[in-house]
C-alpha atoms as a PDB file:
ATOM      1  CA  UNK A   1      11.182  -2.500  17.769  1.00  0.00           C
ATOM      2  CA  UNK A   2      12.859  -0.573  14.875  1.00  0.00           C
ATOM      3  CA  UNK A   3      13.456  -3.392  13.150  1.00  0.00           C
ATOM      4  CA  UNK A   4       9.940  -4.255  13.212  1.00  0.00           C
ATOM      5  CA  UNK A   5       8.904  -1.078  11.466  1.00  0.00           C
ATOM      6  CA  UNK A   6      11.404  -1.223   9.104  1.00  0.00           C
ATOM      7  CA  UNK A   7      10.671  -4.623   7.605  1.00  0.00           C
ATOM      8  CA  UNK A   8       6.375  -3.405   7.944  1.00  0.00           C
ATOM      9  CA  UNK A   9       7.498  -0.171   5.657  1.00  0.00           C
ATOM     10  CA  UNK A  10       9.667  -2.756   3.228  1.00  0.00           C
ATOM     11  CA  UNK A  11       6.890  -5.254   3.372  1.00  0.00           C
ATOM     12  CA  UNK A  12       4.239  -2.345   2.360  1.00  0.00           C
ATOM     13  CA  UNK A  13       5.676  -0.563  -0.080  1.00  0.00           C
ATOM     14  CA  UNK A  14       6.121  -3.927  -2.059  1.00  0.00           C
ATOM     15  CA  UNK A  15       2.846  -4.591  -1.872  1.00  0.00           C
ATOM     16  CA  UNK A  16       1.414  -1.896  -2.883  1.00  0.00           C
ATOM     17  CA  UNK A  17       3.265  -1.341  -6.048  1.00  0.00           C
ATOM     18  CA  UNK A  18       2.713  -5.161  -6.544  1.00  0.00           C
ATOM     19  CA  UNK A  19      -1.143  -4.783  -6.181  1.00  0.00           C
ATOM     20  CA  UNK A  20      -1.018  -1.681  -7.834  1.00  0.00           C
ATOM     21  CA  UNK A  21       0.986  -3.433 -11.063  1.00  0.00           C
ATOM     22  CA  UNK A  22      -1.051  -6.591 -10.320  1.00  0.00           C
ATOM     23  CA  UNK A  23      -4.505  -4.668 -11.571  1.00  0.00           C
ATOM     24  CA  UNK A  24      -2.703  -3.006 -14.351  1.00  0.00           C
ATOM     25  CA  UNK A  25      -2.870   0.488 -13.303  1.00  0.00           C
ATOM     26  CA  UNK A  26      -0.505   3.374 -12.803  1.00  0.00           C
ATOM     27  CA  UNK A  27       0.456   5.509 -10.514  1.00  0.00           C
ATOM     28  CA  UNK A  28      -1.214   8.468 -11.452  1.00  0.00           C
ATOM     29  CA  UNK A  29      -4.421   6.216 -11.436  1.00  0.00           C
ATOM     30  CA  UNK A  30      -3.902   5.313  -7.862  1.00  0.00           C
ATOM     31  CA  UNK A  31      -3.091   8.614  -6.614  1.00  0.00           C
ATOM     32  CA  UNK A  32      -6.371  10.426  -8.499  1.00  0.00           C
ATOM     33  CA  UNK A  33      -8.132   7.494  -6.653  1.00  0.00           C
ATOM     34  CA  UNK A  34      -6.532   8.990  -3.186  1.00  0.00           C
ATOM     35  CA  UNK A  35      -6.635  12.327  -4.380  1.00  0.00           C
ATOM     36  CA  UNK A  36      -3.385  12.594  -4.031  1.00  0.00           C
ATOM     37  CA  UNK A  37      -0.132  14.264  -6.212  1.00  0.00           C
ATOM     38  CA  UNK A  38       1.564  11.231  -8.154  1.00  0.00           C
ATOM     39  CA  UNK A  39       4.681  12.394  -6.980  1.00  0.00           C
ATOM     40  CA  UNK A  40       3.696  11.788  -3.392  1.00  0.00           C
ATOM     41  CA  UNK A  41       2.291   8.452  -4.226  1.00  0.00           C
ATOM     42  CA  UNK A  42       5.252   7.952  -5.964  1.00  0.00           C
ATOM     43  CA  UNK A  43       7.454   8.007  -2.726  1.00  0.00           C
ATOM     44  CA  UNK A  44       4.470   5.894  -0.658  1.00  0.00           C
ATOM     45  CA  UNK A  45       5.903   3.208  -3.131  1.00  0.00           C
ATOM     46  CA  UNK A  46       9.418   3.563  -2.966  1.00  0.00           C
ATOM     47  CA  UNK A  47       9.593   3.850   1.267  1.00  0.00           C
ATOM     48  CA  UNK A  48      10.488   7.564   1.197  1.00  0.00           C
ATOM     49  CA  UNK A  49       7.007   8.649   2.868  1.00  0.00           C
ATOM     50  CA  UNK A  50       5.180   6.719   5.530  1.00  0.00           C
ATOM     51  CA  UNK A  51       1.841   5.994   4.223  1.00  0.00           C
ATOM     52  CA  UNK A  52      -0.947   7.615   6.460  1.00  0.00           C
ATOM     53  CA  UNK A  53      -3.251   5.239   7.839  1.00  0.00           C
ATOM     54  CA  UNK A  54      -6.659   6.817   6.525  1.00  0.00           C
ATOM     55  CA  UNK A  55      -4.287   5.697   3.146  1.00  0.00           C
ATOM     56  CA  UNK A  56      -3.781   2.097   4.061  1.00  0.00           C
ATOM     57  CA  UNK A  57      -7.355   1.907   4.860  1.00  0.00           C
ATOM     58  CA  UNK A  58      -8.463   3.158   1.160  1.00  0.00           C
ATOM     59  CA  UNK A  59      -5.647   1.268  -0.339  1.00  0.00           C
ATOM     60  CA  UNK A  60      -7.372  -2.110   1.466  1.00  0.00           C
ATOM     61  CA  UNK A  61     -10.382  -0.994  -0.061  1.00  0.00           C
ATOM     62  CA  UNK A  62      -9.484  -0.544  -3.249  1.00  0.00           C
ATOM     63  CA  UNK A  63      -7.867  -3.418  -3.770  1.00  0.00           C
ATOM     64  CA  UNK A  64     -10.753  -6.431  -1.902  1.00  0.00           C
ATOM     65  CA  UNK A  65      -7.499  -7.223   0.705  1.00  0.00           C
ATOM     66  CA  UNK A  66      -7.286  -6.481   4.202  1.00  0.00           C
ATOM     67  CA  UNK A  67      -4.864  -3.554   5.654  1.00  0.00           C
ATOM     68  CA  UNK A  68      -3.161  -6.510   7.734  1.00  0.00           C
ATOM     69  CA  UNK A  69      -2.035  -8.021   4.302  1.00  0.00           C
ATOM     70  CA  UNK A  70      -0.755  -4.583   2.858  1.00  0.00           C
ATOM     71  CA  UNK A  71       1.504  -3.696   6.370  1.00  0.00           C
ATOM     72  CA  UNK A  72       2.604  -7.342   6.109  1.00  0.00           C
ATOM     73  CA  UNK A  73       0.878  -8.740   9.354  1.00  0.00           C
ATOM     74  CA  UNK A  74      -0.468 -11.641   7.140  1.00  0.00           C
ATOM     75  CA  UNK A  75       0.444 -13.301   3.649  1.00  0.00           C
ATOM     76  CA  UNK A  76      -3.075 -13.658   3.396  1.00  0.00           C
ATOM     77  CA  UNK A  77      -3.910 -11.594   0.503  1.00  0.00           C
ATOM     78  CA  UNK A  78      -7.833 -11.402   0.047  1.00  0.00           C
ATOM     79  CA  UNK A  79      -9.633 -11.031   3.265  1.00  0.00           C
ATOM     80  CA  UNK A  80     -11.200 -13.570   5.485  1.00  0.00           C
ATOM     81  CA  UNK A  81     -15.257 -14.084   4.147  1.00  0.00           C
END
């Protein structure tokens, strides 16, 4: 089981740095979007804070992709229709 939730934290915090630098936007972008320090945001990214889930959920959002996708459940990245 711990392994599980390591490799879900690993598999998120890539993603959402590679969405993030996907649309060309910055940190500080994302985090005004969450209303949110950047510094906090910041560690979202790098695996040092788990990511609320009322954040995933915005994060899915934001980006048109499913919160399955961002906690690595799926390699699906845009949503079914």
């Amino acid at each position: 089981m711990y392994y599980c939730i390591v490799f879900l934290v690993i598999d998120m915090k890539l993603r959402i740095r590679d969405m993030r630098e996907d649309a060309d936007l910055t940190q500080q972008q994302i985090a005004a979007f969450l209303r949110c320090d950047q510094s906090l945001y910041s560690k979202y990214e790098r695996g040092e804070r788990v990511v609320p889930l009322d954040v995933v959920i915005k994060l899915a959002g934001f980006y048109h992709t499913s919160v399955d996708y961002l906690v690595g459940l799926t390699n699906q990245r845009k949503p079914y229709p």
